[in-house]
Protein backbone atom coordinates (compact mmCIF):
# COMPACT_ATOMS: atom_id res chain seq x y z
CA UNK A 1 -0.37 -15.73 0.07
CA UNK A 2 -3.55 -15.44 2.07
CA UNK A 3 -4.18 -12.66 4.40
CA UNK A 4 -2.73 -14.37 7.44
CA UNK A 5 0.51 -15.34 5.80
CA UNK A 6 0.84 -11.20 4.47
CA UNK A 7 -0.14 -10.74 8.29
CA UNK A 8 3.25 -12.53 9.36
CA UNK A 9 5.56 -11.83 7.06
CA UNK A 10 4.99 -8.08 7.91
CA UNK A 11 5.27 -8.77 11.89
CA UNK A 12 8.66 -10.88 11.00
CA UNK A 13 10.11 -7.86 8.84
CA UNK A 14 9.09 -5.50 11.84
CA UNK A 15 11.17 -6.94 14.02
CA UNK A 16 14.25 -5.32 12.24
CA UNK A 17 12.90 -1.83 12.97
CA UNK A 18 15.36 -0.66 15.89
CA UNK A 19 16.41 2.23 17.26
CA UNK A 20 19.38 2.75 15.26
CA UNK A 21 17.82 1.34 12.14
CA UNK A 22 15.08 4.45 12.68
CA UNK A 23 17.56 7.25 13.31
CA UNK A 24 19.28 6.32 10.19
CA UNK A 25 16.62 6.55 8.08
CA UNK A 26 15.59 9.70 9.75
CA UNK A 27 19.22 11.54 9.30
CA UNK A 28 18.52 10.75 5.72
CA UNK A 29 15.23 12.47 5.68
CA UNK A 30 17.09 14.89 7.50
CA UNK A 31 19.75 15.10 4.90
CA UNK A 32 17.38 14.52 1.24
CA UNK A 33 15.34 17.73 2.93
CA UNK A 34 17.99 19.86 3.47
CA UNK A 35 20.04 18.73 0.16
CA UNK A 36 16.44 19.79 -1.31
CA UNK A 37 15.60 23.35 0.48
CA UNK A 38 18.95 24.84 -0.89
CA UNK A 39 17.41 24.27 -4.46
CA UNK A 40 14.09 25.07 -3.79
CA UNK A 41 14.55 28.11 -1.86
CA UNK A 42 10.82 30.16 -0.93
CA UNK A 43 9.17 28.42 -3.46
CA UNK A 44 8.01 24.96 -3.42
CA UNK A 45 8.73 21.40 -4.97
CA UNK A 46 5.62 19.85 -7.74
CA UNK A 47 3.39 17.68 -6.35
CA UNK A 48 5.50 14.37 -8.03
CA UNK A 49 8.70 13.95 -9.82
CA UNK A 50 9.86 13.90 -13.15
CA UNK A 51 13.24 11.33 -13.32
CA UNK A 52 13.62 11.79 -10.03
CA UNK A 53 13.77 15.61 -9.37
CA UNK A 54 10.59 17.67 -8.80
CA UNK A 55 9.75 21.44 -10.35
CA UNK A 56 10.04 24.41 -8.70
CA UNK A 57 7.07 26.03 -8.16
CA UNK A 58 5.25 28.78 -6.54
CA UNK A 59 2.93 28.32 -3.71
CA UNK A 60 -0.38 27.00 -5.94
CA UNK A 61 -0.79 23.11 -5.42
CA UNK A 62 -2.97 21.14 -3.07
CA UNK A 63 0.25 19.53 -2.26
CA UNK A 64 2.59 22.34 -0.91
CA UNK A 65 1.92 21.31 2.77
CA UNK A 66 3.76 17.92 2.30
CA UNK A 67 6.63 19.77 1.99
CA UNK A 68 6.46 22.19 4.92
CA UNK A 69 5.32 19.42 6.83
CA UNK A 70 8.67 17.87 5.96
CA UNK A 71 10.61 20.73 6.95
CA UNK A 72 8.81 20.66 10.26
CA UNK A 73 9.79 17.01 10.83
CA UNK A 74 13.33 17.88 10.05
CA UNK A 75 13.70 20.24 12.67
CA UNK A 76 11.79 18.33 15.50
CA UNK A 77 14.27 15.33 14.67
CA UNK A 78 17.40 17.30 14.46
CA UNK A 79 16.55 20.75 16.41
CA UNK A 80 18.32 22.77 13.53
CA UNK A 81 17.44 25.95 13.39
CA UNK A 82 17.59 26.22 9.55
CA UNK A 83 14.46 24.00 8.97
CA UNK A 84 12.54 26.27 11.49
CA UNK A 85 13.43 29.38 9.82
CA UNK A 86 12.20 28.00 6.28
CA UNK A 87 8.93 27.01 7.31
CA UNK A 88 8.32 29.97 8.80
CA UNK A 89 9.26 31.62 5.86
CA UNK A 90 6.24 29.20 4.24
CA UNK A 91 3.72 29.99 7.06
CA UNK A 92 4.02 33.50 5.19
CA UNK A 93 3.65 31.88 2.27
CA UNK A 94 0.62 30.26 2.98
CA UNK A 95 -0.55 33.47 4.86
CA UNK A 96 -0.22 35.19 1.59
CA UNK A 97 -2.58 32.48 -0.38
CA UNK A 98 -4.83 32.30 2.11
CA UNK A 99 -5.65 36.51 2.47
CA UNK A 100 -5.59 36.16 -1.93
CA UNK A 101 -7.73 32.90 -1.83
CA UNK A 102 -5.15 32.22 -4.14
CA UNK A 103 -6.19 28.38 -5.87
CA UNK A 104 -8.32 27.59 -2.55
CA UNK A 105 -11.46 26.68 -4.63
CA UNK A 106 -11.28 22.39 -3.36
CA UNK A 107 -11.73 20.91 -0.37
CA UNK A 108 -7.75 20.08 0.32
CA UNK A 109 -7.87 23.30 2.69
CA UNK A 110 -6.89 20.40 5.36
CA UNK A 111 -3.67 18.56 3.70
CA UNK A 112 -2.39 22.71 2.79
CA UNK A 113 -2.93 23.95 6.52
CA UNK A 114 -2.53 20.77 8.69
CA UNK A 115 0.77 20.18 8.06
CA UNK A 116 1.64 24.08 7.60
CA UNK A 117 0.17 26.41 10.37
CA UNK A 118 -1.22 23.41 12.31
CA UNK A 119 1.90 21.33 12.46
CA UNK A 120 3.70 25.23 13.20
CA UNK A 121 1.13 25.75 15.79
CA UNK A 122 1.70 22.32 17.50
CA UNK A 123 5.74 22.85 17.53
CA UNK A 124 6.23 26.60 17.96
CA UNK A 125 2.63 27.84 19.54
CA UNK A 126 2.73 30.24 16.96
CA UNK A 127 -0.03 32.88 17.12
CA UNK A 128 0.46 33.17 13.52
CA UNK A 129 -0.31 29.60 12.57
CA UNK A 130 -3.06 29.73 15.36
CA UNK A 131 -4.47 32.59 13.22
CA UNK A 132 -4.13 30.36 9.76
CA UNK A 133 -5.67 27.62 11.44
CA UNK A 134 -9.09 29.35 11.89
CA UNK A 135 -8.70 31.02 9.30
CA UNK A 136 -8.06 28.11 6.60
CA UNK A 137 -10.93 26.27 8.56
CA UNK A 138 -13.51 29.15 7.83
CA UNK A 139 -12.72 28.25 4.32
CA UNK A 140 -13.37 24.51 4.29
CA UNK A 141 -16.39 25.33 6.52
CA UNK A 142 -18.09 27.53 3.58
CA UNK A 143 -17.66 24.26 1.03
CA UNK A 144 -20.35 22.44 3.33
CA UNK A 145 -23.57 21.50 2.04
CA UNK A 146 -26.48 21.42 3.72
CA UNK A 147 -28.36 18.91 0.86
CA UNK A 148 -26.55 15.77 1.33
CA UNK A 149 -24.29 16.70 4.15
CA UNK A 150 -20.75 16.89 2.83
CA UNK A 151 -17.92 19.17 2.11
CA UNK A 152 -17.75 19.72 -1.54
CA UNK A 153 -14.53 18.57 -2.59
CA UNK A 154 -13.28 20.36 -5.91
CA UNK A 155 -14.60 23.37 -8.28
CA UNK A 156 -16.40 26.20 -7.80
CA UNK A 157 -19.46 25.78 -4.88
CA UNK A 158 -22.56 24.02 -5.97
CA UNK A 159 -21.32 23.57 -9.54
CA UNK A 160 -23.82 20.98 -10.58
CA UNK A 161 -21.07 18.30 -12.14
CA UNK A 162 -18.91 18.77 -8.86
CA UNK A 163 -21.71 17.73 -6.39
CA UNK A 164 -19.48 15.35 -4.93
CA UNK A 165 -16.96 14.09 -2.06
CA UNK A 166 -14.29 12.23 -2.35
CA UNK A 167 -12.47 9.69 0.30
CA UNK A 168 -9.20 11.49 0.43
CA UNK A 169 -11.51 14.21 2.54
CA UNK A 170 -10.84 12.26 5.82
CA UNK A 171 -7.58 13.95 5.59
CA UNK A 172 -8.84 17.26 5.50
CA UNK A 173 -11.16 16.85 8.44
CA UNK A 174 -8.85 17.12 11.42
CA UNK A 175 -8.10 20.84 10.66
CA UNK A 176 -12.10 21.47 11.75
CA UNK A 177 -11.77 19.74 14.52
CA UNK A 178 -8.64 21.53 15.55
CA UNK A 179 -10.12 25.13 14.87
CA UNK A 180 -12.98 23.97 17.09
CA UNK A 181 -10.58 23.14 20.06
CA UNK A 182 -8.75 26.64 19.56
CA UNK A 183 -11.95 28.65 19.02
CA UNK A 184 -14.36 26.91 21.46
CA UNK A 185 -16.79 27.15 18.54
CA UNK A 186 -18.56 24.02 17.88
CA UNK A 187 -19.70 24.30 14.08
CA UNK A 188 -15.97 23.50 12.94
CA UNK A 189 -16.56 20.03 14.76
CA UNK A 190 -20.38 19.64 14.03
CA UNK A 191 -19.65 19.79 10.58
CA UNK A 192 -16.86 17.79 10.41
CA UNK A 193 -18.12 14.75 11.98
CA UNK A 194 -21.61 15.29 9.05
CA UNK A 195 -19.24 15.22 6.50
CA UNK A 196 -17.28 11.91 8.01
CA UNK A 197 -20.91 9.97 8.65
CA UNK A 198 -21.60 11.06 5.02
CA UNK A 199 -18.69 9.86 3.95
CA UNK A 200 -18.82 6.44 6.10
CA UNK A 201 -22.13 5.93 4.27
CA UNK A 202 -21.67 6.36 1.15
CA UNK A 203 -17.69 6.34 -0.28
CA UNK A 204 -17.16 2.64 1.60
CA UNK A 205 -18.98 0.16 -0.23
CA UNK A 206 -20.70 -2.77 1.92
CA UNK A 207 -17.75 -4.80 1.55
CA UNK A 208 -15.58 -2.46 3.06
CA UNK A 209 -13.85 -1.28 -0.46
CA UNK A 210 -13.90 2.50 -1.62
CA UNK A 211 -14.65 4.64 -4.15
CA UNK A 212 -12.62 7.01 -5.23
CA UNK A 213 -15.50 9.84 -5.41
CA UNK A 214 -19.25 9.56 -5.03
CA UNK A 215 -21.90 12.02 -5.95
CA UNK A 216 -25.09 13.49 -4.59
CA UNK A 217 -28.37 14.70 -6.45
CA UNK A 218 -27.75 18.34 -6.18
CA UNK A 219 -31.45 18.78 -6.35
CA UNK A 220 -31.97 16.63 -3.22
CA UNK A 221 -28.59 16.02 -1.28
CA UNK A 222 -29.88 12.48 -1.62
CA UNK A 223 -26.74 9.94 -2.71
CA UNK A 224 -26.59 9.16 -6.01
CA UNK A 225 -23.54 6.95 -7.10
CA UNK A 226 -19.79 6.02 -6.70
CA UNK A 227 -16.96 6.78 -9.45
CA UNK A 228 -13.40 7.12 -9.36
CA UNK A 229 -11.08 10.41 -10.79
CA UNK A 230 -7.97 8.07 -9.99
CA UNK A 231 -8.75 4.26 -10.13
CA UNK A 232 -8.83 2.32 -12.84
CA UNK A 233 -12.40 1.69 -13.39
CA UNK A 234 -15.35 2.41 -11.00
CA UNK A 235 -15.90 -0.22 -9.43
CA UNK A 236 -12.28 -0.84 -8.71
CA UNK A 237 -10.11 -0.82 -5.77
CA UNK A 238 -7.81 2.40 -6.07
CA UNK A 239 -4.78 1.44 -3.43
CA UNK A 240 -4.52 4.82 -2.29
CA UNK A 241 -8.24 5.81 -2.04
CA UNK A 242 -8.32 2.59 0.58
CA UNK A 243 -5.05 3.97 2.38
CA UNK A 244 -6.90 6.92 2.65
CA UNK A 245 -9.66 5.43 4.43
CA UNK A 246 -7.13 3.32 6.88
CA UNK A 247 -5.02 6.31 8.07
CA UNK A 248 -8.27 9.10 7.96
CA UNK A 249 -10.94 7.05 9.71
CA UNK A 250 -8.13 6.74 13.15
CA UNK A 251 -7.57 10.37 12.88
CA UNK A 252 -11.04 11.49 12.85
CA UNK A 253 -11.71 8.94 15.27
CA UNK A 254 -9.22 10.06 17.79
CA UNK A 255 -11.10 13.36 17.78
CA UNK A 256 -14.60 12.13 18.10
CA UNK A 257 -14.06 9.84 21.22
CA UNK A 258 -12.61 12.79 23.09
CA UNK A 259 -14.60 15.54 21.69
CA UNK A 260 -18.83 14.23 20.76
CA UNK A 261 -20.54 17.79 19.62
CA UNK A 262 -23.55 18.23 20.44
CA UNK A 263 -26.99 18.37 18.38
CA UNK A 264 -25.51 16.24 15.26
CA UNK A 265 -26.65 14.15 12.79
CA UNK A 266 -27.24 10.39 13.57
CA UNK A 267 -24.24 8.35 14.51
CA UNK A 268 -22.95 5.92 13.46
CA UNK A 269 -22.58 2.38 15.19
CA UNK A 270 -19.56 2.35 16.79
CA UNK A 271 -17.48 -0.78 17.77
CA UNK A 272 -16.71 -1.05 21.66
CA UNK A 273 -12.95 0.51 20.61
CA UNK A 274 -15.51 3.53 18.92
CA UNK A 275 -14.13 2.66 15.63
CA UNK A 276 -17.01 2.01 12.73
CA UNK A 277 -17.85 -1.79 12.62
CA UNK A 278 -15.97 -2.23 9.34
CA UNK A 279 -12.67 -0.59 9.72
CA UNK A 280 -11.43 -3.98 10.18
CA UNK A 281 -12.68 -5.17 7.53
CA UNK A 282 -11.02 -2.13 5.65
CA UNK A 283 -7.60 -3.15 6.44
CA UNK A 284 -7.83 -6.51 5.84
CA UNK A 285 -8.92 -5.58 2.00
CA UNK A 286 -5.91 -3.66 1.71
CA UNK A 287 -3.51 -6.62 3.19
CA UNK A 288 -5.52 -8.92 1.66
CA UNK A 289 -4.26 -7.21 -1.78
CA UNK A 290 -0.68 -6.70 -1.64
CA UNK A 291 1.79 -8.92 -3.79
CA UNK A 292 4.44 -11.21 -2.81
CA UNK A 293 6.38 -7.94 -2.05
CA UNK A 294 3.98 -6.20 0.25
CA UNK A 295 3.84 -3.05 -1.93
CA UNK A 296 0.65 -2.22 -3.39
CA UNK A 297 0.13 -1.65 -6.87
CA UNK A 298 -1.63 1.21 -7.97
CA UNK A 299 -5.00 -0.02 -8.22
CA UNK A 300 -6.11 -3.77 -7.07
CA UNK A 301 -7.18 -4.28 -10.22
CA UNK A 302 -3.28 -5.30 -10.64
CA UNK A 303 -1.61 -7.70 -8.71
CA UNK A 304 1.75 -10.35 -9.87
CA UNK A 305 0.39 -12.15 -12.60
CA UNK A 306 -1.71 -8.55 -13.89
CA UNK A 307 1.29 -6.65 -13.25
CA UNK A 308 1.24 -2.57 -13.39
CA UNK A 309 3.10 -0.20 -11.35
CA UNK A 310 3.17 0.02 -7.62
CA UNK A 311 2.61 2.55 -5.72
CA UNK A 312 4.56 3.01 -2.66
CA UNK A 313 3.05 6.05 -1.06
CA UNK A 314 -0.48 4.06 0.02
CA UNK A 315 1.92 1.61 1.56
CA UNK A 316 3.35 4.72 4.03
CA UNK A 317 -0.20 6.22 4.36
CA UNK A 318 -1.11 2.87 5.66
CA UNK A 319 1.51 2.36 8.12
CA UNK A 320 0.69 5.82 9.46
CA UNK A 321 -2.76 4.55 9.26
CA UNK A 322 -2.21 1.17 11.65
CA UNK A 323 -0.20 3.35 13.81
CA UNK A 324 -2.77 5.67 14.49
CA UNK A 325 -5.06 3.05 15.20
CA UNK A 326 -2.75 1.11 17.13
CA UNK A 327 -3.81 3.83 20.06
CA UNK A 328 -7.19 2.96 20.32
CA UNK A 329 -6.47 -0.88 19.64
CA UNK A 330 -8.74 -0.56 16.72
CA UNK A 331 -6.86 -3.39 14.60
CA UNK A 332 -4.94 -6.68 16.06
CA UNK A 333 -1.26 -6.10 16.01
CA UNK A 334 -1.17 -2.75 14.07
CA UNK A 335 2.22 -1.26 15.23
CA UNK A 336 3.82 -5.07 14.42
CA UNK A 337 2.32 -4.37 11.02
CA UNK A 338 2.85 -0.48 10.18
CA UNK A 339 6.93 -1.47 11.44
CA UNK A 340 7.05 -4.56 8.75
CA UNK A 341 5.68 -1.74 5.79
CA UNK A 342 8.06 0.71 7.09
CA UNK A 343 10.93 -1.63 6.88
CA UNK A 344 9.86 -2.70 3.66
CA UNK A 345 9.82 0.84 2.13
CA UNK A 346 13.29 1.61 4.10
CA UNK A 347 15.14 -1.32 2.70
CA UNK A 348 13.59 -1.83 -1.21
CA UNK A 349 11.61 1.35 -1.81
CA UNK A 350 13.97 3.87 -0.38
CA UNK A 351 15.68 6.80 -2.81
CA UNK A 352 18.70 6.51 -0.85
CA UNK A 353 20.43 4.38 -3.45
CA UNK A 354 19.76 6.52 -5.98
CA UNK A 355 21.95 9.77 -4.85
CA UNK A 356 20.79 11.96 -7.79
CA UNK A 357 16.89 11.44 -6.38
CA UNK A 358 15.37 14.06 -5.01
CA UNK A 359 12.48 11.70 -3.08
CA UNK A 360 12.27 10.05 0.03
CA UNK A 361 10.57 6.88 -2.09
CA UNK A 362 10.55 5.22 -5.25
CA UNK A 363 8.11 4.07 -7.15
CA UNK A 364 5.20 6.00 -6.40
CA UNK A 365 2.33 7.05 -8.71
CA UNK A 366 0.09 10.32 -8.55
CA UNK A 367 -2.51 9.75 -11.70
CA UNK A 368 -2.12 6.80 -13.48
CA UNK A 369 -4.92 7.57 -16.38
CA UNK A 370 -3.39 10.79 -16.77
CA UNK A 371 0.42 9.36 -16.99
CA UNK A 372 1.19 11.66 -13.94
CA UNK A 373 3.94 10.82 -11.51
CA UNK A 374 4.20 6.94 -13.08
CA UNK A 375 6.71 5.48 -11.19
CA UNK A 376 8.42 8.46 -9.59
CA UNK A 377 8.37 10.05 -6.20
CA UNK A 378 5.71 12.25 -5.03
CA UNK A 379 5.21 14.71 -1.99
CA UNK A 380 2.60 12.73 0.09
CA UNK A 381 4.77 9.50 -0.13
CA UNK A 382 7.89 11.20 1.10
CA UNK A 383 6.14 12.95 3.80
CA UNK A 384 4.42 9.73 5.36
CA UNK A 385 7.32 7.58 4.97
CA UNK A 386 9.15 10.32 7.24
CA UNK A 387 6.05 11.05 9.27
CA UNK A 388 5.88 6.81 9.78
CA UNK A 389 9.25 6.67 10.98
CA UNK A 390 8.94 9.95 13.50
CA UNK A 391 5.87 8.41 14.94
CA UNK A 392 7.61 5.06 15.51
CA UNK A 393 10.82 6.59 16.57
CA UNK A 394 9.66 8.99 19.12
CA UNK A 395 5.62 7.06 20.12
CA UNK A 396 5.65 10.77 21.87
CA UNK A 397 5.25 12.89 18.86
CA UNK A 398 2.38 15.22 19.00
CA UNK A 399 1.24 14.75 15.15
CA UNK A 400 0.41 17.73 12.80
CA UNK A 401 -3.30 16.15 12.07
């Protein structure tokens, strides 16, 4: 199918996302979380499954805030108070790792503390998770460096072989931003929007394709070359490092129009909408490489006559992506889209079949050259499949980001 014909078959299946079509899938959520949290109790669920149930584990992954992000979700759809209590009971949690620095040496400060204290902050006003907010963002602030320009993403600070950022970062950049509009200091936002022209510049390729990870000269700051941790080869297209870029550009976006710090680097050129020139171009790479089923595979390398496993989580990322963008008008018929991937995850991707599942989605895959999560549900899929359907279910929501 060509990009136009992907284009309408995703508008068509759209137009089966109504309002009671959304509040069933959300009761499910509802349900799957709540099933979940009795098993879990304090302690969290592994960053992906294995057969269908995830580990039990202490507070220690990059991932835990998918889950308390969940809970938080839960209770703004349903108002129980039992989902409020328990994270709460995590915003200690995360309290607790953050005065131990407890596994805090990476740059995913953002994806922990976002949908924790900022997502707490945004539904409760919570001093508390006002307090972890600035707090969590004086951490990712300290990873910033001044040769090249960029927050450091993993390892410990100016370790020579980690000299690098990597394009899942957008995510982590709206927690600066938000530390800057509760503090009134401006270096949360000043860096932030170095590290995202960095990143424009150097992690998107000129076709509007992404690396995975791309590295600096620690010597110099000066860029040195694109890799991948995740993809399948270098130089290809990993589905979720380009879902990345569709949902993280928006979000940083939506900041940056309202909120221009002063006595920054050079800025980019922005497109009358103020998006970057190519974040068209970005999305139409990722439509432009989805099956005859509209879910990804893993890495574009694959498609139906290379066949590999699919990877529904950068299909939800994306839809929260488009829907993001939708607000600025920064991509033709966006929500039309993001509804067509939502429905397609609901109806074919969806662990509601499969009662002994302890996902939100199938057929997801965390590391696919390291036989992690291959095939099986993992945290960031279920949490932007349910974040997807919140935002399109109630175009009010105040998101966590």
């Amino acid at each position: 199918m060509k990009l136009q014909d992907k284009q309408k078959e995703l508008i068509q299946l759209g137009s089966n996302v109504q309002e009671d079509w959304l509040a069933q899938q959300l009761d499910w959520c509802c349900q799957q979380i709540e099933t979940n949290m009795q098993r879990y109790g304090l302690d969290f669920p592994s960053a992906c499954a294995t057969d269908g149930s995830y580990r039990i584990k202490p507070n220690d992954d990059w991932t835990n805030g998918f889950w308390t992000g969940m809970l938080w979700l839960a209770y703004e759809w349903t108002g129980k108070k039992l989902f409020l209590v328990r994270a709460m009971e995590n915003i200690h949690s995360f309290q607790e790792r953050l005065d131990k620095h407890f596994v805090l040496d990476h740059h995913d400060i953002g994806f922990l503390y976002s949908l924790s204290a900022g997502a707490g902050y945004t539904v409760t006003d919570s001093l508390l998770c006002q307090q972890q907010i600035l707090q969590a963002a004086d951490i990712l602030l300290a990873r910033f460096q001044q040769k090249g320009q960029f927050i450091q993403a993993w390892g410990k600070f100016g370790e020579p072989k980690e000299y690098r950022l990597i394009i899942d970062s957008l995510i982590n950049l709206p927690l600066l931003f938000r530390a800057t509009e509760i503090s009134g200091d401006a270096r949360y936002q000043e860096i932030a929007q170095k590290h995202y022209h960095t990143l424009l510049k150097t992690v998107i390729r000129e076709n509007a394709t992404t690396f995975h990870t791309y590295y600096f000269d620690p010597l110099t700051g000066e860029p040195s070359h694109g890799a991948t941790h995740q993809g399948n080869s270098d130089e290809s297209i990993w589905a979720r490092g380009q879902s990345w870029a569709i949902l993280g550009i928006p979000l940083n976006e939506s900041y940056l129009q309202n909120n221009q710090p002063n006595g920054t680097q050079e800025v980019i050129p922005l497109t009358n909408t103020g998006f970057p020139p190519n974040y068209k171009a970005i999305v139409d790479v990722f439509l432009t490489n989805l099956p005859q089923d509209l879910v990804p595979y893993w890495d574009f390398d694959f498609n139906d006559q290379v066949p590999s496993d699919k990877d529904s989580s950068a299909l939800a990322i994306t839809a929260c992506g488009l829907l993001e963008a939708e607000k600025s008008n920064a991509y033709p018929a966006a929500k039309k889209l993001a509804q067509g991937m939502v429905y397609r995850l609901g109806e074919k991707y969806s662990a509601k079949s499969e009662t002994k599942n302890e996902g939100l989605l199938l057929h997801g895959v965390y590391a696919h050259a390291e036989g992690k999560g291959i095939d099986e549900p993992n945290l960031w899929g279920d949490y932007f499949y349910f974040e997807a359907l919140m935002r399109l279910a109630r175009p009010e929501w105040k998101k966590y980001w």
